[in-house]
C-alpha atoms as a PDB file:
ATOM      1  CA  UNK A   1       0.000   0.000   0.000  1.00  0.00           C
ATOM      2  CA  UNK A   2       2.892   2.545   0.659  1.00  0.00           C
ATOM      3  CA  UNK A   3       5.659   3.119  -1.649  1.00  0.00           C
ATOM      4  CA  UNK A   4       8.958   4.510  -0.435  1.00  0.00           C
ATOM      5  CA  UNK A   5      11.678   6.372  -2.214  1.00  0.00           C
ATOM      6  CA  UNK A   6      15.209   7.987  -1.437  1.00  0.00           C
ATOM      7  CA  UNK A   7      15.932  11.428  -2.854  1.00  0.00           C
ATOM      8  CA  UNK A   8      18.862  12.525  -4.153  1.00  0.00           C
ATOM      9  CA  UNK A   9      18.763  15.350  -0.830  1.00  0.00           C
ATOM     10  CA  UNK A  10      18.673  12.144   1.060  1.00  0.00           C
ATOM     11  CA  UNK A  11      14.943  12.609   2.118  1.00  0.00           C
ATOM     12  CA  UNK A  12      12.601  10.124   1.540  1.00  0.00           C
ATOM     13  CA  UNK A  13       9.620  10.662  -0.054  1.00  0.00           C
ATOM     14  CA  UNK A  14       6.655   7.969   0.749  1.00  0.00           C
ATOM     15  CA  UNK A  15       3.380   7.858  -1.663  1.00  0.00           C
ATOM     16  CA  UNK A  16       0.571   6.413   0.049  1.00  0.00           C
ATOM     17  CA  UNK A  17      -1.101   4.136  -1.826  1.00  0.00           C
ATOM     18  CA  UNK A  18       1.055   3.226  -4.242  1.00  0.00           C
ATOM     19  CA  UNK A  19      -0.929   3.112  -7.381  1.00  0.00           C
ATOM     20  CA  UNK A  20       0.803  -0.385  -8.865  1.00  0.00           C
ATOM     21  CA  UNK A  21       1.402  -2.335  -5.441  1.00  0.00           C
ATOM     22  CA  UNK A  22       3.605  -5.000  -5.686  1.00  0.00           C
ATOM     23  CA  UNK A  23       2.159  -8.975  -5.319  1.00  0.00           C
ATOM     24  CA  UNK A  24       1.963  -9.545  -1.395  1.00  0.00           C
ATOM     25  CA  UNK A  25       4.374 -11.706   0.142  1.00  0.00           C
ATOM     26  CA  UNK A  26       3.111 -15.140   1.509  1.00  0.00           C
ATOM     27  CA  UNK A  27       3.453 -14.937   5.512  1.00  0.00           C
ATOM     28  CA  UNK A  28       6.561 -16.021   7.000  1.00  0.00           C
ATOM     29  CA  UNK A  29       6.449 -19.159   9.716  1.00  0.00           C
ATOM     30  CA  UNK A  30       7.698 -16.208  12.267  1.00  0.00           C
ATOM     31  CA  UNK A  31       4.099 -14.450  11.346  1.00  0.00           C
ATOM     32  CA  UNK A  32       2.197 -17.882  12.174  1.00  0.00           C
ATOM     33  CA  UNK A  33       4.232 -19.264  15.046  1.00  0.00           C
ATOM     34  CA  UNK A  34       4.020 -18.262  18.550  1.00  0.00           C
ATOM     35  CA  UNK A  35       6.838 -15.212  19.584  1.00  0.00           C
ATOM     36  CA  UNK A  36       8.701 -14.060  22.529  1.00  0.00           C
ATOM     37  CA  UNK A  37       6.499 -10.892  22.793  1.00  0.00           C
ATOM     38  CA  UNK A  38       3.144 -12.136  20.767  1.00  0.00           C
ATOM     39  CA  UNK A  39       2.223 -15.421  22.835  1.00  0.00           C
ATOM     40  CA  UNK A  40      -0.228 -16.576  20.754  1.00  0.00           C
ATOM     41  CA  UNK A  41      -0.107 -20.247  22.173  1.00  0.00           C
ATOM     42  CA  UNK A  42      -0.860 -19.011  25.864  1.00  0.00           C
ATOM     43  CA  UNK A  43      -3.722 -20.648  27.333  1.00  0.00           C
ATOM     44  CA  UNK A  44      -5.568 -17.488  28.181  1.00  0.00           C
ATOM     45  CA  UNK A  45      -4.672 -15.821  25.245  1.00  0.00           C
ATOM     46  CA  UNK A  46      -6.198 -18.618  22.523  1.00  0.00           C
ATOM     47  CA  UNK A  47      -9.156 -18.694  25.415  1.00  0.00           C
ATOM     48  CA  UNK A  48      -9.883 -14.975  24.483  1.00  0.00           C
ATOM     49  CA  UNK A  49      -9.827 -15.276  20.926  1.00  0.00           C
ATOM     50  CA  UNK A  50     -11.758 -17.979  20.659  1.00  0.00           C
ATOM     51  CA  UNK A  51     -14.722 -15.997  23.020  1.00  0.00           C
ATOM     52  CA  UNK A  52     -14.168 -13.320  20.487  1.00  0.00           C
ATOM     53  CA  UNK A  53     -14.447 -14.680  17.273  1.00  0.00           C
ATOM     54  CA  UNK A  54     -17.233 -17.379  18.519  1.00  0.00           C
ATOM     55  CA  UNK A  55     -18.142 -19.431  15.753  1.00  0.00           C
ATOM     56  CA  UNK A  56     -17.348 -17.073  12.854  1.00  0.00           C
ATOM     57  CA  UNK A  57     -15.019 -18.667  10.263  1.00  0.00           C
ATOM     58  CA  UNK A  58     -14.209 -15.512   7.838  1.00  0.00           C
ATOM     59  CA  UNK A  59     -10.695 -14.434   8.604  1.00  0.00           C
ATOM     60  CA  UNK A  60     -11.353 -10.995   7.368  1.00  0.00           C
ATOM     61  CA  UNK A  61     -14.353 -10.689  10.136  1.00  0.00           C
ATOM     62  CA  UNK A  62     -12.451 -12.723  12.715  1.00  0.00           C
ATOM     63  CA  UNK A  63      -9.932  -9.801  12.530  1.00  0.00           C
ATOM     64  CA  UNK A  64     -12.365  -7.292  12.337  1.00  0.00           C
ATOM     65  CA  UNK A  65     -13.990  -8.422  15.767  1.00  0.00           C
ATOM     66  CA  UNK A  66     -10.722  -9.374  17.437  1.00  0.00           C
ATOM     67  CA  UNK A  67      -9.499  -5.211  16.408  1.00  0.00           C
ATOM     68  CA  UNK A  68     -12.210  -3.909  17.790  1.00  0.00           C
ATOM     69  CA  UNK A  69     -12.481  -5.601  21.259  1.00  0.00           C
ATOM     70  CA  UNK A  70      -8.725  -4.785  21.410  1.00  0.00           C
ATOM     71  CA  UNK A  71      -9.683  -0.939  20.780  1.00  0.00           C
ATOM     72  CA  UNK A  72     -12.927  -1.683  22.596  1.00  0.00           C
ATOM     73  CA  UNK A  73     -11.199  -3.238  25.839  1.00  0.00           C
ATOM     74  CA  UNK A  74      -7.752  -1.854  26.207  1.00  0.00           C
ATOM     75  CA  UNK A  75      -7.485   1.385  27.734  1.00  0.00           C
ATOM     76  CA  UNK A  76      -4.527   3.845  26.554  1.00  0.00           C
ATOM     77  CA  UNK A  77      -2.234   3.830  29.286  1.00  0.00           C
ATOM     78  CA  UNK A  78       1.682   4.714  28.921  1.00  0.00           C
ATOM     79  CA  UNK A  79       2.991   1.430  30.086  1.00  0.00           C
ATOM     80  CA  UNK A  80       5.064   0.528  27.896  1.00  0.00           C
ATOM     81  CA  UNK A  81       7.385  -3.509  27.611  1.00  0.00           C
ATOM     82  CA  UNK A  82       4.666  -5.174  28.983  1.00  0.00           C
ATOM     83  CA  UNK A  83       3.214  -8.937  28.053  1.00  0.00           C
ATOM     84  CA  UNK A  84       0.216  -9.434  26.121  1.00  0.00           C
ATOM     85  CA  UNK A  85      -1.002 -11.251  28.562  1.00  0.00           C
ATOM     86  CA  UNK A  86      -0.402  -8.610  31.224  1.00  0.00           C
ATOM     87  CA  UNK A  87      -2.172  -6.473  28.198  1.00  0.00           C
ATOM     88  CA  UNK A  88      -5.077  -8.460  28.976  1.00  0.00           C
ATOM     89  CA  UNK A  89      -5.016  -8.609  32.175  1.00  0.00           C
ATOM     90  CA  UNK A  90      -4.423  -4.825  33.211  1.00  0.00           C
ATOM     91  CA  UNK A  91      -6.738  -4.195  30.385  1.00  0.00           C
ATOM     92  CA  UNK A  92      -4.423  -0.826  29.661  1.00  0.00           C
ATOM     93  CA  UNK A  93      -1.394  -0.347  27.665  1.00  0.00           C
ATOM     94  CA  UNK A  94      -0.059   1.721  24.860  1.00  0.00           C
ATOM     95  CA  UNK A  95       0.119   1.279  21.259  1.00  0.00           C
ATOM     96  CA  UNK A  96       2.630  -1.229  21.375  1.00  0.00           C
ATOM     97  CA  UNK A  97       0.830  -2.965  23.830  1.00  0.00           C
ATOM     98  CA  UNK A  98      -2.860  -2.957  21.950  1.00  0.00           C
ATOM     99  CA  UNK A  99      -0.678  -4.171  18.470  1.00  0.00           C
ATOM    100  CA  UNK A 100       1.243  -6.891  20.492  1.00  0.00           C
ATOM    101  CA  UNK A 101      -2.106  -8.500  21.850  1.00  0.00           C
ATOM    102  CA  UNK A 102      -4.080  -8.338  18.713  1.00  0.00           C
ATOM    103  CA  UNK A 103      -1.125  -9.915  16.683  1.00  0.00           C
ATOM    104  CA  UNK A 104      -1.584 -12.527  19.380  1.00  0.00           C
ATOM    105  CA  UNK A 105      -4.528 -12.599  19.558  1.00  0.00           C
ATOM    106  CA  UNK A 106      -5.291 -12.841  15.158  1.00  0.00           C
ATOM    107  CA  UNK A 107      -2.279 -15.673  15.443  1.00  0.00           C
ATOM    108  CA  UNK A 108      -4.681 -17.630  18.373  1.00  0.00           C
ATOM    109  CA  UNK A 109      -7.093 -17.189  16.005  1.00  0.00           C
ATOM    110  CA  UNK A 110      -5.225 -18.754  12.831  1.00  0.00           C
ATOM    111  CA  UNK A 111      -4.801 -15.448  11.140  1.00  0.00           C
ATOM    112  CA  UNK A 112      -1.393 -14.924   9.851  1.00  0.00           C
ATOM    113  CA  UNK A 113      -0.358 -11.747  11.545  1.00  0.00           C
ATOM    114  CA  UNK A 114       2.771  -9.402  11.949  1.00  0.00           C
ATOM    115  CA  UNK A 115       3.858  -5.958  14.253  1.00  0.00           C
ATOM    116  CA  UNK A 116       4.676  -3.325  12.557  1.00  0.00           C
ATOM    117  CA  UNK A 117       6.013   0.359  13.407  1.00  0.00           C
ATOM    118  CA  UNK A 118       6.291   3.722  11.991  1.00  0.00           C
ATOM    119  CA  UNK A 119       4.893   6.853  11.864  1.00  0.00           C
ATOM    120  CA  UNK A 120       1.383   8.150  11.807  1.00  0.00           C
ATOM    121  CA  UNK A 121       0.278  11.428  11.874  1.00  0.00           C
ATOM    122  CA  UNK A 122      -2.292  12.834  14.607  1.00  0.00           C
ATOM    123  CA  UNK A 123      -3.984  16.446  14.314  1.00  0.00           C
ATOM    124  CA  UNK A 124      -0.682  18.408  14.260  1.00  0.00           C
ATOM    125  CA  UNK A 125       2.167  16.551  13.411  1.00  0.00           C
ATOM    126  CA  UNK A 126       3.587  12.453  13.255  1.00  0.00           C
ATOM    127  CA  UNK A 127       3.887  10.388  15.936  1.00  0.00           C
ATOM    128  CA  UNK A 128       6.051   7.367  16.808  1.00  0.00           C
ATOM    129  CA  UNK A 129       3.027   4.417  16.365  1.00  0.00           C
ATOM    130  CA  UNK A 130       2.897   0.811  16.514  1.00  0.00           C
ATOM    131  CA  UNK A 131       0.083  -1.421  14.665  1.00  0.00           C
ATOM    132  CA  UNK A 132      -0.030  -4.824  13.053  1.00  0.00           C
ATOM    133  CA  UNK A 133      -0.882  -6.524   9.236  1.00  0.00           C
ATOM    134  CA  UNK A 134      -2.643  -9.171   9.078  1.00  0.00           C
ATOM    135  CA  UNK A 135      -2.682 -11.526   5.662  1.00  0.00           C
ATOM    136  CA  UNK A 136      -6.474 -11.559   4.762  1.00  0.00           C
ATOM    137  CA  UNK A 137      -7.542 -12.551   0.930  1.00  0.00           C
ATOM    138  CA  UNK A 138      -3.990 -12.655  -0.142  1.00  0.00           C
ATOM    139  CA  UNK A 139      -2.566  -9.688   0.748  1.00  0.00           C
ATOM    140  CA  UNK A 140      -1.542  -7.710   4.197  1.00  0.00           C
ATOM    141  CA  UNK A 141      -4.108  -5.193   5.236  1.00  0.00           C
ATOM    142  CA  UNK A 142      -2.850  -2.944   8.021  1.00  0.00           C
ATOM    143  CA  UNK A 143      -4.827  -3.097  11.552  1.00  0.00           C
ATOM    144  CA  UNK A 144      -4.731  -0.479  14.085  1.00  0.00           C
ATOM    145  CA  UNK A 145      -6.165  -1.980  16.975  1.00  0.00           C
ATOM    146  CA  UNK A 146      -5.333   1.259  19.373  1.00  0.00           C
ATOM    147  CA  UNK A 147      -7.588   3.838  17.062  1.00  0.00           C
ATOM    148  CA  UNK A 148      -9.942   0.550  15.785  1.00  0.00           C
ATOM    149  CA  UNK A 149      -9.342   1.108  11.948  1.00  0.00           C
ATOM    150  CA  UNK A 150      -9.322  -1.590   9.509  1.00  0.00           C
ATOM    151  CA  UNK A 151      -7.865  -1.044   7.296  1.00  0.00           C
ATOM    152  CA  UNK A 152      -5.672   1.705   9.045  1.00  0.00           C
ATOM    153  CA  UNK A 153      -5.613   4.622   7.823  1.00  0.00           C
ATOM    154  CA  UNK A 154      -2.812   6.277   5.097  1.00  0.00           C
ATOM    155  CA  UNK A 155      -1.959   8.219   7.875  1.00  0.00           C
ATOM    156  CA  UNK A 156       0.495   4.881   8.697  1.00  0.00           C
ATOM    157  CA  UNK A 157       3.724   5.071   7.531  1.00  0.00           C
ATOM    158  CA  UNK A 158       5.365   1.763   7.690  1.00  0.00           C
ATOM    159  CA  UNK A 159       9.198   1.813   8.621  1.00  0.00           C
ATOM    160  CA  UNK A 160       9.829  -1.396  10.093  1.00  0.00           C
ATOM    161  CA  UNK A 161       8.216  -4.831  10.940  1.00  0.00           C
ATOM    162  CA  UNK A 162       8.892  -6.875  14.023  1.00  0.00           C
ATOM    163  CA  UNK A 163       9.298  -6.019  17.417  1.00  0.00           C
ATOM    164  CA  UNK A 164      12.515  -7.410  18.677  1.00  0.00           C
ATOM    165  CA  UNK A 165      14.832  -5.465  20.406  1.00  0.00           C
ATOM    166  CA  UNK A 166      17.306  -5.263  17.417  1.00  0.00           C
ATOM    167  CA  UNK A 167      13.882  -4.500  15.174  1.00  0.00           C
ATOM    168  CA  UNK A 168      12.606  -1.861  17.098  1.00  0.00           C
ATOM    169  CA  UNK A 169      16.195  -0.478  18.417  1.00  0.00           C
ATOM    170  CA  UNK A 170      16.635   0.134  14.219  1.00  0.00           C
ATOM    171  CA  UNK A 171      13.801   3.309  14.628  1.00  0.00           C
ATOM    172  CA  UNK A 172      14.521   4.494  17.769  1.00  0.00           C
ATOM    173  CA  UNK A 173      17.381   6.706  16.611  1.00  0.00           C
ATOM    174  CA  UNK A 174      14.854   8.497  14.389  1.00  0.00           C
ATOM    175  CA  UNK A 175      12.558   9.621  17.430  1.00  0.00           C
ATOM    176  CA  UNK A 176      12.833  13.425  17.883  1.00  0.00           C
ATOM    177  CA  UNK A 177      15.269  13.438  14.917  1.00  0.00           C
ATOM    178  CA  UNK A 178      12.845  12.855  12.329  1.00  0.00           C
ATOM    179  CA  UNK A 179      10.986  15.643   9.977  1.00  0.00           C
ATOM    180  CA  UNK A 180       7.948  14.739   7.848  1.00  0.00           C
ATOM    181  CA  UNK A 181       5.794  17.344   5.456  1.00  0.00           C
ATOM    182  CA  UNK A 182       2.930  16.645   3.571  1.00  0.00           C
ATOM    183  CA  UNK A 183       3.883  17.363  -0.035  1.00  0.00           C
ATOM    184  CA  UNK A 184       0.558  16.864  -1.624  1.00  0.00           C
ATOM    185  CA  UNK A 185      -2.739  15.293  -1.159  1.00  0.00           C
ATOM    186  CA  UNK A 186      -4.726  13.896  -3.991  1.00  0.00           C
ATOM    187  CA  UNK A 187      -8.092  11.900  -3.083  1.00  0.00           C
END
């Protein structure tokens, strides 16, 4: 959906949607499997999906329900590095928190699913953000389940996916460093 290219100025200039998107890559076993910080295999966790997606078998609507009770349930909070399952627990975190137990939460629930960071812009200016993309009818549709939008917005600006320390330690030299200006809207 987002197309990113270097300038010769070094700037990057990122056209959202891109008009030709390229085919979307199959899901990798690390966006299926159980991970470190998405515990998808957690008793409690695959307990929850399953009371949220009840007997519906659609993937695309499976996600749909699990983004919403995420936006729905978790409360913004700034905690930040916790669990998914303390997530769920607390029933507050921030936006890494809300992507972390969706992802496992759309794994629990069979739905190939990765974390994803960037940017997204907010009112004023762009914010550091996390959110996830989940592989739905073939391609990977982005989920914010902090703001509830599926698809999210093209307000997103992907930068990395992941959220290992080496993963997420690769954007956190751009935070406070970074400049971004709307060259031109076109609807």
């Amino acid at each position: 959906r987002q197309k990113a290219e270097r300038m010769p100025d070094g700037s990057v200039v990122f056209t959202l949607p891109n008009p030709a998107p390229a085919a979307a890559a199959p899901p990798a076993e690390a966006d299926i499997q159980p991970g470190e910080r998405t515990p998808s295999d957690n008793p409690e966790i695959m307990a929850r999906a399953k009371g949220i997606v009840g007997d519906e078998k659609a993937p695309v609507k499976k996600a749909a329900r699990l983004a919403a009770w995420v936006a729905a349930e978790i409360k913004p909070d700034v905690t930040d590095a916790q669990s998914p399952l303390e997530t769920l627990q607390k029933g507050r975190g921030n936006c890494q928190s809300h992507a972390r137990l969706y992802t496992s939460l759309a794994r629990a629930a069979g739905i190939p699913t990765r974390f994803v960071s960037g940017l997204v812009y907010q009112g004023a200016g762009f914010l550091y953000h996390s959110w996830a993309e989940s592989h739905l009818n073939g391609s990977w549709l982005p989920i914010d389940p902090t703001f509830d939008e599926m698809p999210a917005g093209l307000t997103h600006i992907k930068l990395i996916e992941g959220d290992s320390v080496d993963e997420m330690g690769s954007i956190a030299g751009m935070i406070g460093r970074t400049r971004a200006t709307v060259l031109e809207k076109r609807y």
